[in-house]
Each structure stands twice: as C-alpha cells, then as structure tokens.
N, C-alpha and C. Protein backbone atom coordinates (compact mmCIF):
# COMPACT_ATOMS: atom_id res chain seq x y z
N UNK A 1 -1.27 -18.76 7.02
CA UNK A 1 -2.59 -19.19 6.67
C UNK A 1 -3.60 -18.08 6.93
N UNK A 2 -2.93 -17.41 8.08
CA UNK A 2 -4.39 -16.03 8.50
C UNK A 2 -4.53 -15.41 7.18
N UNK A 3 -3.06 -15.34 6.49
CA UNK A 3 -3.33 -13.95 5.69
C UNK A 3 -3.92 -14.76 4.38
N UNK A 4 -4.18 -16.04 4.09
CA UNK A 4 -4.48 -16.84 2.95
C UNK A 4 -5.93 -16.30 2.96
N UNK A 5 -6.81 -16.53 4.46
CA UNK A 5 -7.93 -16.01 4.98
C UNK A 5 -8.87 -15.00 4.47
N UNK A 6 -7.50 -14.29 4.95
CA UNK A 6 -7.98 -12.57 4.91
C UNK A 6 -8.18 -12.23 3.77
N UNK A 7 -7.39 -12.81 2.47
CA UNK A 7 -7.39 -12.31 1.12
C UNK A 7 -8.60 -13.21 0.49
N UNK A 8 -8.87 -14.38 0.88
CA UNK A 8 -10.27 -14.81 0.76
C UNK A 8 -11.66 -14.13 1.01
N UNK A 9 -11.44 -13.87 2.27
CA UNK A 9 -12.42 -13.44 2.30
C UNK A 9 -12.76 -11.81 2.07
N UNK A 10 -11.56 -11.43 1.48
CA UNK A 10 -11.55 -9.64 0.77
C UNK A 10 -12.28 -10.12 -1.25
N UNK A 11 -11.64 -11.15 -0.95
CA UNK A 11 -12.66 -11.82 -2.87
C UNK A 11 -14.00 -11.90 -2.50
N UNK A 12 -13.92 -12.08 -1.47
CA UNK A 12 -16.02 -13.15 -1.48
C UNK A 12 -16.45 -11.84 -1.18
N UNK A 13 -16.19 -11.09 -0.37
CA UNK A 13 -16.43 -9.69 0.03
C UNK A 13 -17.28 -9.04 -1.66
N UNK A 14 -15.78 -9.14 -1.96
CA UNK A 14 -15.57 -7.88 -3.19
C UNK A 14 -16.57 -8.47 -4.40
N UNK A 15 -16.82 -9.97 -4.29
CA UNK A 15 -17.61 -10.47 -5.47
C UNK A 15 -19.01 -10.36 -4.74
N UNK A 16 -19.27 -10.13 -3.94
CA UNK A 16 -20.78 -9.98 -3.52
C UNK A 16 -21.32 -9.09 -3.38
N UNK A 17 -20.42 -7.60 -3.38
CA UNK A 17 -20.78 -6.55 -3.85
C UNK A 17 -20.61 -6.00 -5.01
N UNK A 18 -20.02 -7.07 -6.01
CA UNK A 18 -19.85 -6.83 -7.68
C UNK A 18 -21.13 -7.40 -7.95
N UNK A 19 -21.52 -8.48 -7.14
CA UNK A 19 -22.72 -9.16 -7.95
C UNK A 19 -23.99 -8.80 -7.45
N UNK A 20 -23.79 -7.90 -7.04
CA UNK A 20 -25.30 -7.04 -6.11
C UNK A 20 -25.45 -5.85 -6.70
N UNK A 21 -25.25 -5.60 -7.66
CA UNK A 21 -24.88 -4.49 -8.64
C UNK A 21 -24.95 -3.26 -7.74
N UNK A 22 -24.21 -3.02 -6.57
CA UNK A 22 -24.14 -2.37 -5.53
C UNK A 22 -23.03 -1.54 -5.33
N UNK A 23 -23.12 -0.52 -6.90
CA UNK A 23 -21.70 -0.17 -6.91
C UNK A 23 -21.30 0.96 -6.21
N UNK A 24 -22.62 1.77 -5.43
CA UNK A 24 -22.44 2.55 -4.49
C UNK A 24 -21.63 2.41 -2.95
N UNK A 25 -21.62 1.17 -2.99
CA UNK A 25 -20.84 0.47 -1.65
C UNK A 25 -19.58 -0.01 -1.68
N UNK A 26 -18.98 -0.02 -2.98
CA UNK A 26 -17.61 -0.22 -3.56
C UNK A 26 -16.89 0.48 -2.76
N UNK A 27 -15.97 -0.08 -1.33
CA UNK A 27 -15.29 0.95 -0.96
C UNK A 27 -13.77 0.71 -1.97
N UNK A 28 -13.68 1.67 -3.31
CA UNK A 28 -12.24 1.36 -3.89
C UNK A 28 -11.10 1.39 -3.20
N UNK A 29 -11.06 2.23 -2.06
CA UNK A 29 -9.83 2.56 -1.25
C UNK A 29 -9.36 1.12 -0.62
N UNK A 30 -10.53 0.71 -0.24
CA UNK A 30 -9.98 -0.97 0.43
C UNK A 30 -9.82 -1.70 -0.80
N UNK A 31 -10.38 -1.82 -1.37
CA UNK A 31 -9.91 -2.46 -3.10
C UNK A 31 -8.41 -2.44 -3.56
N UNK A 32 -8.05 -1.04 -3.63
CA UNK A 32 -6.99 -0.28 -4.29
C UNK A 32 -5.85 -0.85 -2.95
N UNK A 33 -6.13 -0.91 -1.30
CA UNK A 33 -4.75 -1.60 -0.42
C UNK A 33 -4.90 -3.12 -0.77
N UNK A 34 -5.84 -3.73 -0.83
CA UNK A 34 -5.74 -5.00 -1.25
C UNK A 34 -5.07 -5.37 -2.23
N UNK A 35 -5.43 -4.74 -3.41
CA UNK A 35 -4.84 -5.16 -4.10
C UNK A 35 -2.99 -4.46 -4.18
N UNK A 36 -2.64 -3.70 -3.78
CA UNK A 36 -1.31 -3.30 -3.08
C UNK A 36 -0.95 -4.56 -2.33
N UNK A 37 -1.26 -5.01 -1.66
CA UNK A 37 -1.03 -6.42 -0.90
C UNK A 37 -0.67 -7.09 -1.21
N UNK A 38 -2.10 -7.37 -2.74
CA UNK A 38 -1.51 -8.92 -3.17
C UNK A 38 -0.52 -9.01 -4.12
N UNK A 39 0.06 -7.68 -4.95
CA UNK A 39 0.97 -7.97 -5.80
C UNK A 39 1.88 -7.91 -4.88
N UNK A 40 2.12 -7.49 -3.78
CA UNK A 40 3.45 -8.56 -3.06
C UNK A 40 3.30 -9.53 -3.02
N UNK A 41 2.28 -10.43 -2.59
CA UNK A 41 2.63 -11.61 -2.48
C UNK A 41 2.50 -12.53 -3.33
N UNK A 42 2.31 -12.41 -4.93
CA UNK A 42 1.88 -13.10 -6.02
C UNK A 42 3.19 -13.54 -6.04
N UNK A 43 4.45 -12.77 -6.57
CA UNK A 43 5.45 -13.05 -6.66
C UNK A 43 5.93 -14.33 -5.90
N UNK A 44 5.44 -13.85 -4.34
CA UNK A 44 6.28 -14.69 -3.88
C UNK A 44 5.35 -16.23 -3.81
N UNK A 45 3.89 -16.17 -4.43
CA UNK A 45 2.97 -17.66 -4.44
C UNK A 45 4.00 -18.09 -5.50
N UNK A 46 4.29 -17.23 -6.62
CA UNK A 46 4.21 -18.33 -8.11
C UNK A 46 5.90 -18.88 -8.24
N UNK A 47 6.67 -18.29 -6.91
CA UNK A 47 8.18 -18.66 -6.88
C UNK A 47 7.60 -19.89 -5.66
N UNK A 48 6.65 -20.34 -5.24
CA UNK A 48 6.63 -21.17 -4.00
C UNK A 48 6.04 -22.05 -5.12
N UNK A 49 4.86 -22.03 -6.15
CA UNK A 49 4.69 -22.62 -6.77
C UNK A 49 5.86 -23.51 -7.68
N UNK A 50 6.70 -22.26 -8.44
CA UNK A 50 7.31 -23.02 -9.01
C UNK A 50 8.43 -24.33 -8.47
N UNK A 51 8.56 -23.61 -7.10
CA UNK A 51 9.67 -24.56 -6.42
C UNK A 51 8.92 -26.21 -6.31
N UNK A 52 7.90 -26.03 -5.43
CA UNK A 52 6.55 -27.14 -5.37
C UNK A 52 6.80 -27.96 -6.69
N UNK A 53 6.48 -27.77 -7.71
CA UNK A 53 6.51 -28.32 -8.92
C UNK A 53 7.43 -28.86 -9.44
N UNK A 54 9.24 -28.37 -9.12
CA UNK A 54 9.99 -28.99 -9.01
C UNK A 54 10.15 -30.24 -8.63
N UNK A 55 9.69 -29.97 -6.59
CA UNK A 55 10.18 -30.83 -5.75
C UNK A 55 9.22 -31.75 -6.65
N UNK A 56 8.12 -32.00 -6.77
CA UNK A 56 7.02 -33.22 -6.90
C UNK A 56 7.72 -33.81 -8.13
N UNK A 57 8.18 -32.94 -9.45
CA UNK A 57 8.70 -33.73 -10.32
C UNK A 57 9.92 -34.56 -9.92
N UNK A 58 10.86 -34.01 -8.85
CA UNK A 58 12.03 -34.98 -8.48
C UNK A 58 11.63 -36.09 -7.54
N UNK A 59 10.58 -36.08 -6.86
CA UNK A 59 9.71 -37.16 -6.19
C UNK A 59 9.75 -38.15 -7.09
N UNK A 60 8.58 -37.82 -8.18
CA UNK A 60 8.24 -38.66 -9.27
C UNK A 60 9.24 -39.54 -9.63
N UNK A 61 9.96 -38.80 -10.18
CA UNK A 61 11.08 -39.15 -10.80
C UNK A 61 12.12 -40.14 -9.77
N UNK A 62 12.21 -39.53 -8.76
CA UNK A 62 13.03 -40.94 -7.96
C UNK A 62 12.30 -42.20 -7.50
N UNK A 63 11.23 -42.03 -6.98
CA UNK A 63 10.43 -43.10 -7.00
C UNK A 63 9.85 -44.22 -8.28
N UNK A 64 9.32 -43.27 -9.33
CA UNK A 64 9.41 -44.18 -10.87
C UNK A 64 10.98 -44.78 -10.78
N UNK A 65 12.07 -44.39 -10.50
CA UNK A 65 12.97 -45.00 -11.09
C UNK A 65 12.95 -46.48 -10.38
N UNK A 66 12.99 -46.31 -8.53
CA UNK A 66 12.77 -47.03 -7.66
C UNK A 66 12.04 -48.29 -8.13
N UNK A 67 10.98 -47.79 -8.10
CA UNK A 67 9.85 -49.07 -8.75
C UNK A 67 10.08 -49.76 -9.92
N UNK A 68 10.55 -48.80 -10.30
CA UNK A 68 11.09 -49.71 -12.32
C UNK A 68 11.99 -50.97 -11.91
N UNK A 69 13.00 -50.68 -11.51
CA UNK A 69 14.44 -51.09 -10.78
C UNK A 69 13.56 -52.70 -9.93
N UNK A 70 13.08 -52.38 -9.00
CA UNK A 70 12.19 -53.09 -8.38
C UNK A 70 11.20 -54.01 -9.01
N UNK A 71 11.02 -53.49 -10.01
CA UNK A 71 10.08 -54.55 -11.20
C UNK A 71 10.74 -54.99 -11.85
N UNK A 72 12.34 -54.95 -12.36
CA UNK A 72 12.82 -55.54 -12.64
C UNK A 72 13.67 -57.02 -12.52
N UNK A 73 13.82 -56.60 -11.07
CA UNK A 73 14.40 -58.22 -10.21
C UNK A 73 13.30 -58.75 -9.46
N UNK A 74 11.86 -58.26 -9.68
CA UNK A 74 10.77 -59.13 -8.93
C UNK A 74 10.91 -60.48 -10.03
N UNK A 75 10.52 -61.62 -9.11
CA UNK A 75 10.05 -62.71 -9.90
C UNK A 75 8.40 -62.57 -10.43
N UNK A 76 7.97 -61.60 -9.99
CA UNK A 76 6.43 -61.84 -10.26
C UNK A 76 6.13 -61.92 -11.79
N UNK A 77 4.93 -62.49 -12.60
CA UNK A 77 4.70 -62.37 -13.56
C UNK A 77 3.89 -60.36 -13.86
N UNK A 78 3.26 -60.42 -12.81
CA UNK A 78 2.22 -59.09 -13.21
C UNK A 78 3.04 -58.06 -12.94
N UNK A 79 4.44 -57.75 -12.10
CA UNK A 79 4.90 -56.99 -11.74
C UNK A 79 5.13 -56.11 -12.27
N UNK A 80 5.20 -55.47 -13.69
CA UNK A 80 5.42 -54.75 -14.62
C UNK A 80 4.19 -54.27 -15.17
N UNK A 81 3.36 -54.94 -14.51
CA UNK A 81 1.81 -54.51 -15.40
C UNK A 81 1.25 -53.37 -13.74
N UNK A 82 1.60 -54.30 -12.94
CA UNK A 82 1.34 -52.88 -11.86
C UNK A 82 2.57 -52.20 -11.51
N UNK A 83 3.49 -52.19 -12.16
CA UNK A 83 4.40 -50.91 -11.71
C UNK A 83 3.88 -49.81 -12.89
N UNK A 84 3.32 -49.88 -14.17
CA UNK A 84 2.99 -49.27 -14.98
C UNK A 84 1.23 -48.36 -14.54
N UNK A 85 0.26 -49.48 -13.82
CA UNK A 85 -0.64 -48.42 -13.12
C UNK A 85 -0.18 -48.02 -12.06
N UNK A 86 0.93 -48.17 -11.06
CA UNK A 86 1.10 -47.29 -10.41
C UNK A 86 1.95 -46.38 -10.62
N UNK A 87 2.57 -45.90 -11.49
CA UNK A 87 3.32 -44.91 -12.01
C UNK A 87 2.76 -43.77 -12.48
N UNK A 88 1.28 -44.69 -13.34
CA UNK A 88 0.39 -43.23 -13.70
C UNK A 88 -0.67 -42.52 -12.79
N UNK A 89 -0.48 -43.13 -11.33
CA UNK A 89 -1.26 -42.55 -10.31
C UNK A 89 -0.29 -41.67 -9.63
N UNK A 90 0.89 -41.61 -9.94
CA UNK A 90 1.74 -40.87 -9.12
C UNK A 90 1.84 -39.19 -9.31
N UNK A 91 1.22 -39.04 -10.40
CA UNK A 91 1.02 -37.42 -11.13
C UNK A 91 -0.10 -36.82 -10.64
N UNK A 92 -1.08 -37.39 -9.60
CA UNK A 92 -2.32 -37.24 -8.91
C UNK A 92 -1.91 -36.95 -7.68
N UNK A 93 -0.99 -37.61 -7.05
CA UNK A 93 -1.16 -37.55 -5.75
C UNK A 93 -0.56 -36.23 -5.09
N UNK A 94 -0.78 -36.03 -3.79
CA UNK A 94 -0.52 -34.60 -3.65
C UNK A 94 0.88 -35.01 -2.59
N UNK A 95 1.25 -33.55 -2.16
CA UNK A 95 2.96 -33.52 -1.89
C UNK A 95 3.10 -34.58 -0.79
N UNK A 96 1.68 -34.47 0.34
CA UNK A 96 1.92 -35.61 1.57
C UNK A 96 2.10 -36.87 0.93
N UNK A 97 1.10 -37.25 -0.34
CA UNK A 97 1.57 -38.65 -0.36
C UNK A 97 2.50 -39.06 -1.07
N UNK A 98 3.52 -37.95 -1.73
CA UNK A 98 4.62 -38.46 -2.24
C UNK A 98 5.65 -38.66 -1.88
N UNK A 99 5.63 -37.81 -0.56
CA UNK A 99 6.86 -38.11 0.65
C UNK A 99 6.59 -39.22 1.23
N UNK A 100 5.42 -39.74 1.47
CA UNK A 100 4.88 -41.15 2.14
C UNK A 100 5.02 -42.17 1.11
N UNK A 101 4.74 -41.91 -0.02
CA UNK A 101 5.26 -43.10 -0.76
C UNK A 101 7.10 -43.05 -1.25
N UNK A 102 7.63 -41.89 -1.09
CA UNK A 102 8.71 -42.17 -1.41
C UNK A 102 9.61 -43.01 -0.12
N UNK A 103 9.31 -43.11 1.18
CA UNK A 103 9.57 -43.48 2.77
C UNK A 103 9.50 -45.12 1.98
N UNK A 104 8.42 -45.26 1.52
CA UNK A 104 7.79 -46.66 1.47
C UNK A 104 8.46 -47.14 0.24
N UNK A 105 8.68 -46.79 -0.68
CA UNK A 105 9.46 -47.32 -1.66
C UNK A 105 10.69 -47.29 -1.68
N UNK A 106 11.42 -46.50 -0.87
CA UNK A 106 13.07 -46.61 -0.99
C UNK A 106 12.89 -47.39 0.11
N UNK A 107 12.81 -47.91 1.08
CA UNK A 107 12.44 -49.22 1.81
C UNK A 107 12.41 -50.88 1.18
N UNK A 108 11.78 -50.64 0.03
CA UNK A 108 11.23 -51.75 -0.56
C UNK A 108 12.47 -51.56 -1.60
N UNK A 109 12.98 -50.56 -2.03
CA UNK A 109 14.38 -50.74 -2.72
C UNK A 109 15.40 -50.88 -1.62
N UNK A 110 15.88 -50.73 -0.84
CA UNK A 110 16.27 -50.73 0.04
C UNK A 110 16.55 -52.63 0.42
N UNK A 111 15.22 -53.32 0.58
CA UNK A 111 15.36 -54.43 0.66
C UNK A 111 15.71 -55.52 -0.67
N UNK A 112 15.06 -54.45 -1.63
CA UNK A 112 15.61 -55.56 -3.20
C UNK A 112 17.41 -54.94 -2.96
N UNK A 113 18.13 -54.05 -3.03
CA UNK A 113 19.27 -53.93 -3.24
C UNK A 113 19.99 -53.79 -1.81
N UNK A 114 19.84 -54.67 -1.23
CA UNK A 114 20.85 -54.55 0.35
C UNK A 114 22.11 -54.18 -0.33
N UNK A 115 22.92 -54.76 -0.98
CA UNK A 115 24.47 -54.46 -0.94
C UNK A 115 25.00 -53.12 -1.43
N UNK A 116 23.63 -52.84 -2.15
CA UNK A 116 24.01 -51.27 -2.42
C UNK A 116 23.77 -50.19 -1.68
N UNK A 117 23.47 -51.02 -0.03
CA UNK A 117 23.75 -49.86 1.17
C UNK A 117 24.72 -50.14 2.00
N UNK A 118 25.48 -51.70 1.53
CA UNK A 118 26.65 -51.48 2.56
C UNK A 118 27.91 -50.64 2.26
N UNK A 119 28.58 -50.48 3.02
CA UNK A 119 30.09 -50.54 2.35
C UNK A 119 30.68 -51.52 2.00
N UNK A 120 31.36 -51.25 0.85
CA UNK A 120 32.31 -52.76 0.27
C UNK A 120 33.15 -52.89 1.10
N UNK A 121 34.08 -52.46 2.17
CA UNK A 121 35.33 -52.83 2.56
C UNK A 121 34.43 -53.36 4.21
N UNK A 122 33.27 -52.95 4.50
CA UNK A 122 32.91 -53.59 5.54
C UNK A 122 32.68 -55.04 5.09
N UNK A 123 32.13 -55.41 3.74
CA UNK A 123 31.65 -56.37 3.84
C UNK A 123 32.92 -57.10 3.31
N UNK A 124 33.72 -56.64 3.14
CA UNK A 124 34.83 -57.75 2.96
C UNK A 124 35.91 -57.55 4.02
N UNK A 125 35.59 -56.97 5.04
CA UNK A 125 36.38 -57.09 6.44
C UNK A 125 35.54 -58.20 7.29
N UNK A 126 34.22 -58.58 6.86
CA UNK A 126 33.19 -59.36 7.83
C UNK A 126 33.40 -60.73 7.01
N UNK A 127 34.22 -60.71 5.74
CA UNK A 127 34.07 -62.41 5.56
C UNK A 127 35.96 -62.90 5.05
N UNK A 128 36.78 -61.84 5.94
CA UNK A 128 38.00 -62.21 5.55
C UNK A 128 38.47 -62.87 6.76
N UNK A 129 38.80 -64.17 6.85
CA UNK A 129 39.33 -65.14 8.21
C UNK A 129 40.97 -64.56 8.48
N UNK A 130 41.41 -64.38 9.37
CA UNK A 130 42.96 -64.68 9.79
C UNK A 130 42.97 -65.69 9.02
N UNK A 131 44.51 -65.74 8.32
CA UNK A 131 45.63 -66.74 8.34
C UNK A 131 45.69 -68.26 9.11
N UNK A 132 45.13 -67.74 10.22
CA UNK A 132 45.84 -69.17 10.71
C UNK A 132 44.05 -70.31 11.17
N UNK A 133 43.52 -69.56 10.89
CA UNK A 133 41.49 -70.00 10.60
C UNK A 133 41.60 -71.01 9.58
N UNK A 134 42.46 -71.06 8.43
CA UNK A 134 42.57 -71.49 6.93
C UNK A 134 43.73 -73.21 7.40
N UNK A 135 43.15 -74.18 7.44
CA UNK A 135 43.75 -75.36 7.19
C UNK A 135 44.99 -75.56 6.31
N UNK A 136 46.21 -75.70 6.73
CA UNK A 136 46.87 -76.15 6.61
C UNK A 136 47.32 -77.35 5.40
C-alpha cells in the first residue's frame, strides 16, 4: 500500500506542476525514475487485475447458480422474481461482499440440499437394522 502512496502522490505532484505552467521546476530526472518504476509494476497491476476479474466472475457464477437451484425448490410465489433482482446486483458488488455472500448462500443451499452433503453409504449404514431387529 506504501508504494500505491508514493506513486500517488508522484501524480498529484507531477500534475500540479503541469498545471502551474511551471515548467522550469519539472524535475524530469524524478519523472524519467518514476516512471522506470511504474512500468514494473503495471505488468504486474493488470496480471492482478486480470486474475481479480476472474475470481469475481467464478463468484458470480457459483452463487447465481446457488440461488437459481434455490428458487427452484422454494415454495414461494415471488421467489423467482427476487432471485432475478438479486442476481443483477451481484455485478456491483465488490470482492468483500462476494465472499460474504457466497458464505451465506452456500449455507442456504446447503440447507435446501442436505443429502447432497452426506455420504450415501453413511446414510444407509444409519437406517440399515441387524437381522434379528426385523420381526419374524
């Protein structure tokens, strides 16, 4: 974050002596390492970017599915009318609240589909009686 700072405030710097038509004070030499600086680190913003943009689309995307799924076995009548506005608020929200809503919705899938977190052979070891339980 320092160095997010530092390159901020080398812009506000550099634009307030562009806009002071103060071109005698131009030190280029600090211009010319700055900008040495930042094409290192552009590279590495627009590969952090692109990753970012990923993750949020696979957010999206698992959670829309979540909720769809979830609007599907609700009994509610409106349930489909708000899984549809909340789907188009989900392209707004930023990375904290999509990890917080994804916590909160695989929860709520979680509770519509219990059996699709057990194991099958547990749950048919928990309702198979002995032999000799069974009447005769």
């Amino acid at each position: 974050m320092e160095t997010s700072n530092k390159q901020t405030e080398h812009i506000t710097t550099m634009l307030r002596v562009l806009s002071d038509n103060n071109l005698e004070m131009v030190d280029f030499d600090s211009h010319r390492q700055w900008l040495r600086e930042l094409s290192v680190l552009l590279p590495e913003l627009y590969r952090m970017e692109e990753e970012a943009s990923i993750l949020r689309k696979g957010y999206i995307e698992r959670i829309a599915g979540m909720v769809k799924a979830i609007a599907v076995v609700s009994r509610r009548q409106d349930s489909m009318k708000e899984t549809l506005a909340y789907l188009e608020t989900l392209s707004t929200r930023s990375a904290k609240e999509l990890v917080e809503q994804y916590r909160l919705v695989s929860g709520r899938f979680r509770d519509a589909f219990p059996a699709s977190f057990h194991p099958i052979g547990a749950i048919a070891r928990s309702k198979t009686k002995k032999s000799e339980q069974y009447k005769h």
